[in-house]
Protein backbone atom coordinates (compact mmCIF):
# COMPACT_ATOMS: atom_id res chain seq x y z
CA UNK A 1 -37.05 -5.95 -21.81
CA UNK A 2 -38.13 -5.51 -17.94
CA UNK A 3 -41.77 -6.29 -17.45
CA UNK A 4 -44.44 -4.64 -14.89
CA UNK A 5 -47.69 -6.29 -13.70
CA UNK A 6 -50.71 -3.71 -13.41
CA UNK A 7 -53.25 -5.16 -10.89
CA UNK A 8 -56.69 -2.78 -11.26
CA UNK A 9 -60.30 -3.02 -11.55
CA UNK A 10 -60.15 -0.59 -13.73
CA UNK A 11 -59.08 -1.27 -17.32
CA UNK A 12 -58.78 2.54 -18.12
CA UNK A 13 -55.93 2.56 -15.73
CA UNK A 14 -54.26 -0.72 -17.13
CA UNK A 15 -54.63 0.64 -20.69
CA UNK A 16 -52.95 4.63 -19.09
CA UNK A 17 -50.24 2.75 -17.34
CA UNK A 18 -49.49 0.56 -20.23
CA UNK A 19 -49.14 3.22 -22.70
CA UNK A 20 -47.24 5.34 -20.22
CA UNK A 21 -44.47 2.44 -19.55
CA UNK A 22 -44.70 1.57 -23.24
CA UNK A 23 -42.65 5.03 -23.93
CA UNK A 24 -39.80 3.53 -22.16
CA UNK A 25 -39.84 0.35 -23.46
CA UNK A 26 -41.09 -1.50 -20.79
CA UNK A 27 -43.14 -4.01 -21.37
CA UNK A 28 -46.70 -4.45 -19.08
CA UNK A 29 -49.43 -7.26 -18.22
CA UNK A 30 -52.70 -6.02 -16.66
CA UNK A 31 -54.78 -7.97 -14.68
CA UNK A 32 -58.14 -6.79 -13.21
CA UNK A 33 -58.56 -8.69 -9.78
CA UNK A 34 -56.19 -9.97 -7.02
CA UNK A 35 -56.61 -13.46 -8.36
CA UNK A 36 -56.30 -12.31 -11.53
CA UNK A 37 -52.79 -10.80 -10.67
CA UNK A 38 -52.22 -13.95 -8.24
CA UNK A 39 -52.36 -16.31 -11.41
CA UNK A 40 -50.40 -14.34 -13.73
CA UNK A 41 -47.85 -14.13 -11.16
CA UNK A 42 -47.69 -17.65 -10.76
CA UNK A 43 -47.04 -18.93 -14.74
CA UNK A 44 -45.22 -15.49 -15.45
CA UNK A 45 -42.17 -13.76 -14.22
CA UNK A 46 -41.93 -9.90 -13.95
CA UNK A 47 -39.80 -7.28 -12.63
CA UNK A 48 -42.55 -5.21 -10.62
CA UNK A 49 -45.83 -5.33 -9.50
CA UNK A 50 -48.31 -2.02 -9.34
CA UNK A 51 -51.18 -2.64 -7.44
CA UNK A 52 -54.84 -0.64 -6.84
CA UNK A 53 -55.62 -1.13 -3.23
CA UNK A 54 -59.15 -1.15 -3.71
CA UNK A 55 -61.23 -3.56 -5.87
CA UNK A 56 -64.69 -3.28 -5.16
CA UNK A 57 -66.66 0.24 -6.11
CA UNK A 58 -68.63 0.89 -2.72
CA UNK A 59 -64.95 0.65 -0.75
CA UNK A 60 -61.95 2.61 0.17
CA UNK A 61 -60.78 1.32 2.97
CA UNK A 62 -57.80 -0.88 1.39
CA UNK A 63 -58.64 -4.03 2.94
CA UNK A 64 -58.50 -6.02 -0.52
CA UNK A 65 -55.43 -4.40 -1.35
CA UNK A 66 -53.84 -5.15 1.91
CA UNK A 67 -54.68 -8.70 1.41
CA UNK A 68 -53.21 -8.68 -2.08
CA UNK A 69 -49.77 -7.37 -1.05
CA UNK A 70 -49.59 -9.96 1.50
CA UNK A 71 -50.29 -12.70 -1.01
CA UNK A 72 -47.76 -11.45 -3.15
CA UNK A 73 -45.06 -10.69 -0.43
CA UNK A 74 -45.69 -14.41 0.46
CA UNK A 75 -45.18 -16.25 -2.41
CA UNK A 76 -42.65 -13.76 -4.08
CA UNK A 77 -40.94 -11.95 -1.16
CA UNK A 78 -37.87 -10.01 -2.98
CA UNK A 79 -40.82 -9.06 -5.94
CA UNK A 80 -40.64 -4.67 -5.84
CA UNK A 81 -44.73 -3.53 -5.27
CA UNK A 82 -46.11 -0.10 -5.89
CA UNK A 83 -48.78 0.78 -4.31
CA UNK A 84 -51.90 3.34 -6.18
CA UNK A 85 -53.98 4.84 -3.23
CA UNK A 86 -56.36 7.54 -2.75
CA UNK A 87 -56.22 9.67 -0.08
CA UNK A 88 -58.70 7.48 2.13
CA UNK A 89 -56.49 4.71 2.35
CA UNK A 90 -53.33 6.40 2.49
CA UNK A 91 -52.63 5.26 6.06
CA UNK A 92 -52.98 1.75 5.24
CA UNK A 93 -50.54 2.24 2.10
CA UNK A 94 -47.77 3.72 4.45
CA UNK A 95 -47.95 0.85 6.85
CA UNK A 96 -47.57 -1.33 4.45
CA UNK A 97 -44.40 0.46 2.38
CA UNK A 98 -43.46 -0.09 6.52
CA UNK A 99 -43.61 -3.62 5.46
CA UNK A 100 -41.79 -3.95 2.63
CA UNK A 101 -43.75 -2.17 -0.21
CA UNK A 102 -41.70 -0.73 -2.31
CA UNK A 103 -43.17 2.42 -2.83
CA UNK A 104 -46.96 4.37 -2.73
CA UNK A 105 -47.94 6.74 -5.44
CA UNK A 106 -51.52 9.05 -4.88
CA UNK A 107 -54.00 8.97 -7.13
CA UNK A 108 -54.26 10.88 -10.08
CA UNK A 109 -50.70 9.88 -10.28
CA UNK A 110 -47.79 12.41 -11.70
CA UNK A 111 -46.89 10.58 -14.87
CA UNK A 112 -43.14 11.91 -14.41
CA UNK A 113 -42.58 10.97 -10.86
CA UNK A 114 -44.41 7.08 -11.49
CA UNK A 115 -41.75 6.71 -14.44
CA UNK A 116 -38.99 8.12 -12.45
CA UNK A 117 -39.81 5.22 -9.42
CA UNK A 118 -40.84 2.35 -11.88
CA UNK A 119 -37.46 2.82 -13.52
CA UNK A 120 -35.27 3.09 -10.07
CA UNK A 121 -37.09 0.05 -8.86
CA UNK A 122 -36.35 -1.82 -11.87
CA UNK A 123 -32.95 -0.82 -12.07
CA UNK A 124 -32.94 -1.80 -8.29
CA UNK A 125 -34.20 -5.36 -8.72
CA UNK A 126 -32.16 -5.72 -11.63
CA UNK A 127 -28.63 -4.74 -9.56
CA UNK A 128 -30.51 -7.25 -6.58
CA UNK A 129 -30.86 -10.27 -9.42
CA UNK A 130 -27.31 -10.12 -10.72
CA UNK A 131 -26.44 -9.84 -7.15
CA UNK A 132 -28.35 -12.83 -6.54
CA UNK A 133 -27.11 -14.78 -9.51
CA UNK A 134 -23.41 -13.97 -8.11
CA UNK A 135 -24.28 -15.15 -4.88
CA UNK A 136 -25.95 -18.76 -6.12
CA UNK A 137 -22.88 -19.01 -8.69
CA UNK A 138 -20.32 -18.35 -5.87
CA UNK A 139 -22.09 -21.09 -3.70
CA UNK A 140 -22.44 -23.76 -6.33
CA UNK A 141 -18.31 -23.28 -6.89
CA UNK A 142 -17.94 -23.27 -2.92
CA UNK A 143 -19.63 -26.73 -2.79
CA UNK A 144 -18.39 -27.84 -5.88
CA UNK A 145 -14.89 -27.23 -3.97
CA UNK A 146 -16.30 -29.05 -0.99
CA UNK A 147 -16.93 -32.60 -2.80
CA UNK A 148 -12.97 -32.61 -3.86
CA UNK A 149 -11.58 -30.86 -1.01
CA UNK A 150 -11.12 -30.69 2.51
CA UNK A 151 -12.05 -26.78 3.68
CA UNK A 152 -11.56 -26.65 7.25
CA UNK A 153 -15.45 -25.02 7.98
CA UNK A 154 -14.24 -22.31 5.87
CA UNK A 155 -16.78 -19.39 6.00
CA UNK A 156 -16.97 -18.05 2.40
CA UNK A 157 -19.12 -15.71 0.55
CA UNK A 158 -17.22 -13.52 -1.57
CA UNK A 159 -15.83 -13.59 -4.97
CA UNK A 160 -12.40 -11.91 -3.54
CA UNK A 161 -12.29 -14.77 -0.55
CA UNK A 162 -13.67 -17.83 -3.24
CA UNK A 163 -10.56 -17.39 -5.46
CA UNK A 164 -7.98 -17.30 -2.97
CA UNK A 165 -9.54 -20.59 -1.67
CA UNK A 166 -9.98 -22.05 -5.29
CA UNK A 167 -5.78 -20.90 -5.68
CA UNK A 168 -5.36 -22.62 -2.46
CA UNK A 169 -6.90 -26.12 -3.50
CA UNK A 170 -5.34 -26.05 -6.76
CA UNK A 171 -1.51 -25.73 -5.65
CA UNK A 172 -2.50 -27.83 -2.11
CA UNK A 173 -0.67 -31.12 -4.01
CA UNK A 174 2.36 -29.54 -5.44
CA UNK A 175 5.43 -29.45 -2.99
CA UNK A 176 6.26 -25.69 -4.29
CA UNK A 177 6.24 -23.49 -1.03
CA UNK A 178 3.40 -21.02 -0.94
CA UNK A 179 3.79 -17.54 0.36
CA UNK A 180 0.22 -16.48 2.13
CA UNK A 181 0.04 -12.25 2.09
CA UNK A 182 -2.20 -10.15 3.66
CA UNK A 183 -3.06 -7.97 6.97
CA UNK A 184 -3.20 -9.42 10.43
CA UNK A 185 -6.31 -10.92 11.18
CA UNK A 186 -7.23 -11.93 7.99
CA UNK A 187 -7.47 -15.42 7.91
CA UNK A 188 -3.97 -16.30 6.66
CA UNK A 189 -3.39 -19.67 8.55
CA UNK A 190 -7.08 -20.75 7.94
CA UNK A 191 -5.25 -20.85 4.08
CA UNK A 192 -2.12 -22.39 4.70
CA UNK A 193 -4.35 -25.05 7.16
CA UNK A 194 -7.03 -25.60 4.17
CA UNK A 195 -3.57 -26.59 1.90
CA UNK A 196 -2.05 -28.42 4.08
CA UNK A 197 -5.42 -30.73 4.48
CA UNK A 198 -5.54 -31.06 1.06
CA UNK A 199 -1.95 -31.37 0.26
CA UNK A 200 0.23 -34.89 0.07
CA UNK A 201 1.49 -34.30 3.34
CA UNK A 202 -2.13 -34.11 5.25
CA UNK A 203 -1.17 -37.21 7.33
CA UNK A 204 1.87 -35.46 8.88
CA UNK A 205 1.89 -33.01 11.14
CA UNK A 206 0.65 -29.34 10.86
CA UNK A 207 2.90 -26.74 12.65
CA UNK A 208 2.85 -23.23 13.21
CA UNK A 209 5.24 -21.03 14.14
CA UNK A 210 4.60 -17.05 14.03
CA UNK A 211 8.14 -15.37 13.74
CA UNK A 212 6.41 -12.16 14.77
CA UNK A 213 5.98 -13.20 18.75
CA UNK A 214 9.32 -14.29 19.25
CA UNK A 215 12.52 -12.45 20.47
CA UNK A 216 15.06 -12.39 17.66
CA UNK A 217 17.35 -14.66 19.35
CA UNK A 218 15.27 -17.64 20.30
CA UNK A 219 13.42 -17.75 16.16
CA UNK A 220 16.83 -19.55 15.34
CA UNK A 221 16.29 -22.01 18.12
CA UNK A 222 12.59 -22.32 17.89
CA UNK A 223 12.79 -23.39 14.27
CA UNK A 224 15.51 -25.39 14.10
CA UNK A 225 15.99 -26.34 17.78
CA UNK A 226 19.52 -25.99 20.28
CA UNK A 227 21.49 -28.00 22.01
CA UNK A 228 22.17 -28.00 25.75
CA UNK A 229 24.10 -25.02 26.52
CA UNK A 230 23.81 -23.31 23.20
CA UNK A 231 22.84 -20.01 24.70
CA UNK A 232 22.17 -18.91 28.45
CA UNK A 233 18.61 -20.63 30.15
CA UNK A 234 19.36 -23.38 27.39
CA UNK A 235 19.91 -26.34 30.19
CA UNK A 236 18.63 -29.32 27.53
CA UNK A 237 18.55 -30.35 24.00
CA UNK A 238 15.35 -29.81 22.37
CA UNK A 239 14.39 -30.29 18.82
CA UNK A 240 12.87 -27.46 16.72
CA UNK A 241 9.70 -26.88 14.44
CA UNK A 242 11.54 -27.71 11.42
CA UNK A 243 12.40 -31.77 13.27
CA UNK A 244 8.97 -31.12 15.17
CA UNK A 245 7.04 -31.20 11.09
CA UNK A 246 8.85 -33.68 9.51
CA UNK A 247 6.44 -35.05 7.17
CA UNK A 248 4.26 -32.33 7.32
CA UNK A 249 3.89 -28.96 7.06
CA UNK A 250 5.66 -26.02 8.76
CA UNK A 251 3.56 -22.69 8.23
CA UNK A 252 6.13 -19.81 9.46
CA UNK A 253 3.97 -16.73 9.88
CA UNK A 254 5.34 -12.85 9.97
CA UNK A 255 7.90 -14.43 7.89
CA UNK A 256 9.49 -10.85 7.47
CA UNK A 257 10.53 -10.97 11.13
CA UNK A 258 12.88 -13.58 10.58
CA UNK A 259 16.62 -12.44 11.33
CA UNK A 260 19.07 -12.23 8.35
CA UNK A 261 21.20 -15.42 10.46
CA UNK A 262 17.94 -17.50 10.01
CA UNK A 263 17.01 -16.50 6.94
CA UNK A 264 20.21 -18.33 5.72
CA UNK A 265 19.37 -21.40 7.55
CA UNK A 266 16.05 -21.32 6.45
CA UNK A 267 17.20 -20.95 2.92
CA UNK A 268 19.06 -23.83 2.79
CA UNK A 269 16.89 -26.22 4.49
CA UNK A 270 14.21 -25.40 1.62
CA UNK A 271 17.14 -26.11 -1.13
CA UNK A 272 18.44 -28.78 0.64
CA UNK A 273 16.15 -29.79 3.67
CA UNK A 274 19.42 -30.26 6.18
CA UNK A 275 19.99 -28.06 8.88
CA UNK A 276 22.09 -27.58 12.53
CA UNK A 277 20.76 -27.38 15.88
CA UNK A 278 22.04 -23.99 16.94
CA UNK A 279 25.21 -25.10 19.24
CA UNK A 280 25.32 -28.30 17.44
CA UNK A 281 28.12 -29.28 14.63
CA UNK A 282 25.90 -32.48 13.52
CA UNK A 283 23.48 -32.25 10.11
CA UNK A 284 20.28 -33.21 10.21
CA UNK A 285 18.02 -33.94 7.30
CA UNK A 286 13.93 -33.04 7.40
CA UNK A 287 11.20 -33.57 4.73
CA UNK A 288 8.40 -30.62 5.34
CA UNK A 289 6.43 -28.62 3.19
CA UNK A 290 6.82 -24.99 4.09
CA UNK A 291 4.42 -22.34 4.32
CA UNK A 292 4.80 -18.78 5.23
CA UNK A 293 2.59 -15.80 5.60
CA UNK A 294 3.28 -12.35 6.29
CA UNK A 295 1.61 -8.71 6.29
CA UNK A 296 4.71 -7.04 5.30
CA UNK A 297 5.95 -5.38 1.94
CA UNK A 298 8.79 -8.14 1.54
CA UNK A 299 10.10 -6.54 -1.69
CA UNK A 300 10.41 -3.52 0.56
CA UNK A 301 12.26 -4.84 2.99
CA UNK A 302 14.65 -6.38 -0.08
CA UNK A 303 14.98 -3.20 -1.11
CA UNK A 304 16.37 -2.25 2.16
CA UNK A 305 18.61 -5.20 3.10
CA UNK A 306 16.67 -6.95 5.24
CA UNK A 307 15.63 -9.66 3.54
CA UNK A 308 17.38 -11.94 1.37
CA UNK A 309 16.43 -11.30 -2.31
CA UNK A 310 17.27 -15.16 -2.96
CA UNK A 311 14.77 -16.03 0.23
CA UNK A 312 12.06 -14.13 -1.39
CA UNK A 313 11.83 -15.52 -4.54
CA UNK A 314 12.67 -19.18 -2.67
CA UNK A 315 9.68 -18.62 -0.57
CA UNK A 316 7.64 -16.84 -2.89
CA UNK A 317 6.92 -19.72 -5.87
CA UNK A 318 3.50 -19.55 -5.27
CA UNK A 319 1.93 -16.54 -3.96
CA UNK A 320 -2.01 -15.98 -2.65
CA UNK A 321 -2.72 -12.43 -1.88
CA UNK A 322 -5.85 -12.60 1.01
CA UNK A 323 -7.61 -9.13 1.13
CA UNK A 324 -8.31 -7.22 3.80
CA UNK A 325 -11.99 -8.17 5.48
CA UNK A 326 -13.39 -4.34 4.09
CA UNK A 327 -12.38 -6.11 0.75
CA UNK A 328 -14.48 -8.94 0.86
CA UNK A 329 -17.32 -7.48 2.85
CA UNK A 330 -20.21 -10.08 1.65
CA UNK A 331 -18.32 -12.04 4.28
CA UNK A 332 -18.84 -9.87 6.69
CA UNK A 333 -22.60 -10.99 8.16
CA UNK A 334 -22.26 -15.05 6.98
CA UNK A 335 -18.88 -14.73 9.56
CA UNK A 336 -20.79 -12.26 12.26
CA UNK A 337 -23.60 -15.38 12.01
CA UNK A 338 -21.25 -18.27 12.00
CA UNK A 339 -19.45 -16.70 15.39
CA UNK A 340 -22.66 -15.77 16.73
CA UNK A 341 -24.16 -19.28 17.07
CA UNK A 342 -20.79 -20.54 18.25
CA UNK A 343 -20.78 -18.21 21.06
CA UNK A 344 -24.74 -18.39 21.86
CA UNK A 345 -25.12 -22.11 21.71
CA UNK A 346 -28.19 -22.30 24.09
CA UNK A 347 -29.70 -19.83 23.37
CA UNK A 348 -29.85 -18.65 19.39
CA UNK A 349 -29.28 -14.99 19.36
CA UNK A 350 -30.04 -13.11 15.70
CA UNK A 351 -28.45 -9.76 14.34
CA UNK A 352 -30.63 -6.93 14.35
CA UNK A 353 -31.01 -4.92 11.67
CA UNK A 354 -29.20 -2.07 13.31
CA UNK A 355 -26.40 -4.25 14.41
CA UNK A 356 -26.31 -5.54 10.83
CA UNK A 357 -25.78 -1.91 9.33
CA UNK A 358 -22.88 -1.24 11.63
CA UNK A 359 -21.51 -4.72 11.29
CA UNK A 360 -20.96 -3.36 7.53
CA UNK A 361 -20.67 0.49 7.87
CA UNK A 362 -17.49 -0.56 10.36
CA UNK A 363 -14.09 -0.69 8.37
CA UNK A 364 -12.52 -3.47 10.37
CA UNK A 365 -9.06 -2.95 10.45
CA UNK A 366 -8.42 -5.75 12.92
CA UNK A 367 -10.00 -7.87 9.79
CA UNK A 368 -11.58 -11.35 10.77
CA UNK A 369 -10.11 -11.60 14.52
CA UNK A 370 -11.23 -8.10 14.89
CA UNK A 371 -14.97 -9.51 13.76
CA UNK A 372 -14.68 -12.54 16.00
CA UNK A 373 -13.64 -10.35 19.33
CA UNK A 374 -17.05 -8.22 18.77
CA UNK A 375 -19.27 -10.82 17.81
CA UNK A 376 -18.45 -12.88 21.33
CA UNK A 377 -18.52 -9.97 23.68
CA UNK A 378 -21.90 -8.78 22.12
CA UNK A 379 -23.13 -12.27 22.09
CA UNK A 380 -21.66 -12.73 26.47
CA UNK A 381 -23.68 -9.30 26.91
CA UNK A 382 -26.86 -9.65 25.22
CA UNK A 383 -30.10 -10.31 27.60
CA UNK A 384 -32.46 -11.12 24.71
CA UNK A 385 -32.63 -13.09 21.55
CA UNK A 386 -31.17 -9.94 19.68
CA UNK A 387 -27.86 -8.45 19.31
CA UNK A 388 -28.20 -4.38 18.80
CA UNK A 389 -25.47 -2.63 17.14
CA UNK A 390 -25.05 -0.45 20.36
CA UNK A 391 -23.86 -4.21 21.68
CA UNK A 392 -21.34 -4.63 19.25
CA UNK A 393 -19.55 -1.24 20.67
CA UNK A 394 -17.50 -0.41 17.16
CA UNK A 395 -14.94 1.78 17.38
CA UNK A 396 -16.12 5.26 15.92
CA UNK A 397 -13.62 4.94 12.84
CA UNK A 398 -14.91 6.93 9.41
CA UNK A 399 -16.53 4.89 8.34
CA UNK A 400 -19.26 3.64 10.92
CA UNK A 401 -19.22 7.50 11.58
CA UNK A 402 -20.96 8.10 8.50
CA UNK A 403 -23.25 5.30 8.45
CA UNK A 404 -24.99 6.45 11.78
CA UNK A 405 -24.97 10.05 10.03
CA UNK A 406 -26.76 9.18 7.65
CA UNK A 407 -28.69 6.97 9.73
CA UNK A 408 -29.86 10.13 11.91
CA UNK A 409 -30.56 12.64 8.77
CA UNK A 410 -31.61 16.72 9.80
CA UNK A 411 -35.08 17.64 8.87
CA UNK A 412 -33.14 19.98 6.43
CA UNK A 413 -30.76 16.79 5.09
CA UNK A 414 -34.22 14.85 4.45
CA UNK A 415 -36.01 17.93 2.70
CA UNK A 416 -33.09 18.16 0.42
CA UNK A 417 -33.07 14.83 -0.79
CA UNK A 418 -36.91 14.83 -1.45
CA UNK A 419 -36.40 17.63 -3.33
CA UNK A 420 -33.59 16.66 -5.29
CA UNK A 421 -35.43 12.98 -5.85
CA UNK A 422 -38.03 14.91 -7.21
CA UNK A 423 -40.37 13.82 -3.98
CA UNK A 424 -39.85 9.99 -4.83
CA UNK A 425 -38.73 8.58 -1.75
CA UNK A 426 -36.68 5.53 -3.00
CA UNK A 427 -34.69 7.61 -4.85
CA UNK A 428 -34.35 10.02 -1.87
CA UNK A 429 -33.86 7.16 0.71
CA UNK A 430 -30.78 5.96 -2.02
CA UNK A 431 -29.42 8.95 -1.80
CA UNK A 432 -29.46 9.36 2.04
CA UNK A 433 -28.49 5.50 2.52
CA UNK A 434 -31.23 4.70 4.09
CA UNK A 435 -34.10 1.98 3.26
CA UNK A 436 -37.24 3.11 1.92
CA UNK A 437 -38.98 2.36 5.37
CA UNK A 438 -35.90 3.81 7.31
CA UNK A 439 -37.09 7.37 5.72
CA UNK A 440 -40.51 7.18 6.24
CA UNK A 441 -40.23 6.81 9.56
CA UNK A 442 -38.05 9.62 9.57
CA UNK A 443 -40.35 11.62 7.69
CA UNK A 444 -43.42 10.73 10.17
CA UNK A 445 -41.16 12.31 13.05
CA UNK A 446 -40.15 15.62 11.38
CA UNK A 447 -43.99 15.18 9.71
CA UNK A 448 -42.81 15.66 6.33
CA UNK A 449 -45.22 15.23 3.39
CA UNK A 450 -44.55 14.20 0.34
């Protein structure tokens, strides 16, 4: 049952809001001073706090309950506060919802619009605490991982991201190959890197070939290497990636660009591990753990000939399907930070909260290097210690589109949603995607009242 602490001098308004919250089964504690409230808050948890923000008869300026919000903000910063004010104070009340308060509510209160915002806080804070419990449970298995395995700095925050990493540990020690899918940009060698350090092979080398930047006719020779003369500029013997691994691992990326002539070689050195130099009659025999990655529809391109069917399932033993960055996107501000301090190193720059709301408004089709590219030319442009979203220069795709919509509401858009909220502004800001400060503000400049 949530639970709501009433902080009044008066206990005819403890005993009204008590039996008021009681009819939704909501449980209440009423305390009659600030330290009253300060001590109950300290031996007993609750959901949300409603304050009085005067204590003393012969004031209404809201001093003491300015002081009390602080106290509580202090020592229980993510705790929802509602604030009862009279008309006199009612200044100080919306400077301090400009702080952080969760809401203000006029005395005499309107019994249906103070039920309405106790219950949307408390379903807020309850949506914020599971969040919250995700987030602590997702780090505890992300260092858990980290005592028994080697993660390569790995950024990680989400549950889509985590179990891709936890798939990636767990097969790291068999010799199965692994097939790594996903879009470009996503992070796919970061993977096949974090299983090679953590597979038998980690002393030998790591090597990485991507099939996609190189001319059909030289992936042959590039993997498994030529001798001199095999094709025209080919003036010496080399050795290819496949010799170059031995030991190790070979991570082919954009395997799907492979010609059907290598795919045949490639084939049989993972059921046999010999191959030919290309120009070269002589067998040679290599030990490597193979990896490949790709952002292509492989069964697709079975369908359509090319790609071998055999390959496919060959290559595809283990699979570990990486999601797009708009997948995972509580990833998207612990990587904006990591590649922010990289790139500001003598001077710490911070996000702004503007920068922050594009950062996840944008859909990021370029994924993780798309992420990386904006963080580093935002961080080589900014003057001061913060980066504004107007820094970050996002492309105007559909979705950051509607975030600054939203973000700039008409008088007409904000009138609507008051209306519709019944003239509770959490609700309204929810509905308008905007923080509960965000619309105040908003409502100061088109002087809205409530």
């Amino acid at each position: 049952m949530p639970s709501v602490l009433i902080i009044d001098d008066h206990p005819g308004v403890g005993e009204a809001l008590s039996v008021l919250l009681s009819l939704r089964d909501i449980h209440t504690h009423v305390a009659l001073s600030p330290a009253e409230g300060l001590a109950l808050l300290a031996r007993q948890s609750v959901d949300l706090v409603i304050q009085d923000m005067n204590f003393h008869a012969d004031t209404t300026s809201g001093e003491d309950g300015t002081a009390l919000f602080h106290a509580i903000r202090a020592q229980h910063p993510d705790l929802p506060v509602i604030l009862l004010t009279a008309w006199t104070d009612l200044a100080r009340a919306v400077a301090l919802v400009k702080a952080g308060a969760a809401d203000y509510l006029a005395k005499p209160w309107d019994d249906a619009k103070l039920l309405t915002t106790v219950e949307n806080l408390l379903e807020l804070a309850d949506c914020s605490r599971q969040a919250r419990r995700g987030q602590q449970q997702r780090r505890q298995r992300l260092q858990a991982l980290a005592q028994r395995y080697e993660l390569q700095g790995l950024v990680c925050a989400s549950e889509e991201l985590l179990r891709c990493v936890e798939l990636a540990c767990q097969v790291a020690r068999a010799s199965a190959p692994v097939l790594i899918t996903g879009p470009n940009g996503c992070g796919k060698e970061r993977i096949a890197a974090i299983v090679h350090a953590n597979s038998a092979v980690q002393q030998g080398p790591f090597v990485a070939v991507n099939c996609g930047a190189l001319p059909a006719e030289l992936i042959e020779a590039e993997l498994f290497g030529c001798d001199s003369g095999a094709y025209t500029g080919a003036t010496r013997a080399r050795e290819g990636r496949f010799e170059a691994a031995d030991g190790g691992t070979l991570f082919l990326d954009e395997i799907g660009n492979l010609p059907l002539a290598g795919q045949v070689k490639l084939l049989r050195v993972l059921e046999t591990g010999s191959f030919e130099r290309l120009g070269s009659s002589r067998t040679r025999q290599t030990r490597v753990r193979v990896l490949s990655a790709t952002n292509a529809d492989l069964r697709a391109l079975v369908r359509e000939g090319r790609f071998r069917e055999d390959l496919y399932y060959r290559l595809n033993v283990i699979e570990i399907a990486l999601p797009a960055l708009a997948q995972r996107s509580d990833d998207i501000i612990p990587l904006a930070e990591h590649f922010l301090a990289r790139y500001t190193t003598e001077r710490q720059a911070v996000l702004s909260d503007s920068a922050r709301a594009a950062l996840r408004a944008h859909d990021w089709p370029g994924n993780v290097r798309e992420l990386k590219n904006a963080i580093e030319r935002a961080a080589l442009l900014a003057h001061e210690g913060s980066i504004s979203a107007e820094l970050l220069a996002l492309p105007m795709t559909s979705a950051n589109l509607t975030g600054r919509d939203l973000d700039e509401p008409s008088r007409d858009s904000l009138l609507a949603a008051l209306e519709q909220a019944g003239g509770v502004v959490s609700k309204a800001a929810a509905a308008l995607g905007l923080s509960r400060q965000a619309l105040y503000r908003r409502m100061q400049h088109h002087q809205l009242e409530r």
